[in-house]
C-alpha atoms as a PDB file:
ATOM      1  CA  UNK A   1       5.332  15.664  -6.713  1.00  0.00           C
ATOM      2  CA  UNK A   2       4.335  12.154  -6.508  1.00  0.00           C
ATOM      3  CA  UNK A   3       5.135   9.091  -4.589  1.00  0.00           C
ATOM      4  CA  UNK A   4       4.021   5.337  -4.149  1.00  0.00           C
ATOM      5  CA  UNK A   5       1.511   4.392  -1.530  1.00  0.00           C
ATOM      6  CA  UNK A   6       1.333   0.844  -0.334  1.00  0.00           C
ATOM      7  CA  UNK A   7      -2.139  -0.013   1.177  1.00  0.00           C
ATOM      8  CA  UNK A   8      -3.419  -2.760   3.525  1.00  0.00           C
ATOM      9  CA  UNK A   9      -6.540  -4.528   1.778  1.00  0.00           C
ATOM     10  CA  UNK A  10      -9.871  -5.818   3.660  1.00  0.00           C
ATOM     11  CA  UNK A  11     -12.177  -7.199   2.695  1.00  0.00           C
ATOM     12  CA  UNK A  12     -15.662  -5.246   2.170  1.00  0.00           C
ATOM     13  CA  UNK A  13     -14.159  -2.581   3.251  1.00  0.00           C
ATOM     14  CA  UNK A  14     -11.877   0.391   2.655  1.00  0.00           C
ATOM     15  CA  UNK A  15      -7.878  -0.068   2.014  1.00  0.00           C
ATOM     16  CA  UNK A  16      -6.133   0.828   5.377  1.00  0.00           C
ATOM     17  CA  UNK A  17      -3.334   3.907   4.307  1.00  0.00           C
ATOM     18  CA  UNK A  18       0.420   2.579   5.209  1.00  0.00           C
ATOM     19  CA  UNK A  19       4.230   3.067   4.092  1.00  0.00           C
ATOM     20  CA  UNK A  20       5.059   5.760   1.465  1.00  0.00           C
ATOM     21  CA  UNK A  21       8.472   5.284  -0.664  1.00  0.00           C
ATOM     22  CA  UNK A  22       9.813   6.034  -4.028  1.00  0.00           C
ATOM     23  CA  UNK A  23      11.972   3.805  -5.530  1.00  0.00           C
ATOM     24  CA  UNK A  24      15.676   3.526  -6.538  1.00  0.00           C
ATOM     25  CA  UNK A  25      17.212   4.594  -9.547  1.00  0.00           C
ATOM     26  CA  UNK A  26      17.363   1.568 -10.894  1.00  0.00           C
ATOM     27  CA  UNK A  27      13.741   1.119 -10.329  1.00  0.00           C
ATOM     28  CA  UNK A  28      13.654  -1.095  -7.103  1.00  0.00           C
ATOM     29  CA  UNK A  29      12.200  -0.524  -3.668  1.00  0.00           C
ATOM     30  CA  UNK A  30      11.558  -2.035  -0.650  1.00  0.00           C
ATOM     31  CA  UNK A  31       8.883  -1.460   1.990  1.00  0.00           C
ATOM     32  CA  UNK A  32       9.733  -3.461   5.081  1.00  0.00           C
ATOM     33  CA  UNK A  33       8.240  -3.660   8.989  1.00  0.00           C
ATOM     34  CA  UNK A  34       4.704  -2.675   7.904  1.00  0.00           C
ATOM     35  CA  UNK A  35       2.354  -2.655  10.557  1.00  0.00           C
ATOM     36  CA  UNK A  36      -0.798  -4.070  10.851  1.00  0.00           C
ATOM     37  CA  UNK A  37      -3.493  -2.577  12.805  1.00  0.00           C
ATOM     38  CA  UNK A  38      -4.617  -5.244  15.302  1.00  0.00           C
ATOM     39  CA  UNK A  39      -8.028  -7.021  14.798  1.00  0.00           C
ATOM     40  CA  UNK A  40      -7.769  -6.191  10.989  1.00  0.00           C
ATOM     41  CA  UNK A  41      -7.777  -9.126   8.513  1.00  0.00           C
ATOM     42  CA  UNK A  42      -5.804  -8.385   5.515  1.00  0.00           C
ATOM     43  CA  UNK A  43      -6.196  -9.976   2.666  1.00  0.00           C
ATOM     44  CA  UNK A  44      -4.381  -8.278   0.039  1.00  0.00           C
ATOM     45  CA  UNK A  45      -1.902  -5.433  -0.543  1.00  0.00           C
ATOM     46  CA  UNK A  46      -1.851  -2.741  -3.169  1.00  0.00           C
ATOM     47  CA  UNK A  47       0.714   0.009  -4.512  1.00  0.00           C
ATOM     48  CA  UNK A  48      -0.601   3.313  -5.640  1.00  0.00           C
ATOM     49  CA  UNK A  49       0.809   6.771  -7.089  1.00  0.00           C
ATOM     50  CA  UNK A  50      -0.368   9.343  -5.275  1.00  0.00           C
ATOM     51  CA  UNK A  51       0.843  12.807  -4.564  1.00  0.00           C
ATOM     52  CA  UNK A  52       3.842  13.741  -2.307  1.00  0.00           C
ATOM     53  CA  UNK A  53       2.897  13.496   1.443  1.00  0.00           C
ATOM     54  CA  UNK A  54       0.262  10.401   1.100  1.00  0.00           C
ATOM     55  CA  UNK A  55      -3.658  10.159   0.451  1.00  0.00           C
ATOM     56  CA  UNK A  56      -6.002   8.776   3.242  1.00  0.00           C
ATOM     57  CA  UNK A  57      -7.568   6.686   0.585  1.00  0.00           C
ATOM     58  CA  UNK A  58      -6.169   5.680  -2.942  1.00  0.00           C
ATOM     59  CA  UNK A  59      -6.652   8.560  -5.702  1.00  0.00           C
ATOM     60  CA  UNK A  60      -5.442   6.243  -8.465  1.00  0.00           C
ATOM     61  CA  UNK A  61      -6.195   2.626  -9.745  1.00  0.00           C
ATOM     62  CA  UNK A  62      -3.345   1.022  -8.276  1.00  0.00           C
ATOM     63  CA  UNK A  63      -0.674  -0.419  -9.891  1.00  0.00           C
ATOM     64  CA  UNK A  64      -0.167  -3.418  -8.040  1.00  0.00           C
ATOM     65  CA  UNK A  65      -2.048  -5.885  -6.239  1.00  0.00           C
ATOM     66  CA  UNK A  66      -0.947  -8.950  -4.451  1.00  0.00           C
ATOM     67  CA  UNK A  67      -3.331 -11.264  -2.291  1.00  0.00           C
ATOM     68  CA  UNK A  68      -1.811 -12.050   1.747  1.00  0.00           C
ATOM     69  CA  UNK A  69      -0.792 -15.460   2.225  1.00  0.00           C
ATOM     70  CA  UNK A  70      -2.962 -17.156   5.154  1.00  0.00           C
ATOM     71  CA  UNK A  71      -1.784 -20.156   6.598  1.00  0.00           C
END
């Protein structure tokens, strides 16, 4: 009943909702094409549990947080 939420980070403000997936068996996964909603800076990306179907905003501390790479 639960899944993995990957969510698009700005900052000051709240995580933008994207890509659900569950993993492999052997534990990998990968989340590819993910939009970004023009005019949004992101500057980070975070994986959350969350129940089956999604959450508008994170119910969990998230498990995984990466910064965005800005050139």
């Amino acid at each position: 009943g639960r899944t993995y939420q990957l969510w698009l980070m700005r900052k000051g403000a709240t995580p933008i909702a994207s890509r659900l997936f569950d993993t492999e068996p052997d534990g990998h996964a990968l989340a590819e094409n993910i939009a970004v909603p023009a005019g949004e800076t992101i500057v980070g990306f975070a994986i959350s549990v969350e129940p089956a179907g999604g959450s508008p905003q994170p119910t969990t501390t998230p498990i995984l947080f990466a910064n965005a790479v800005t050139e």
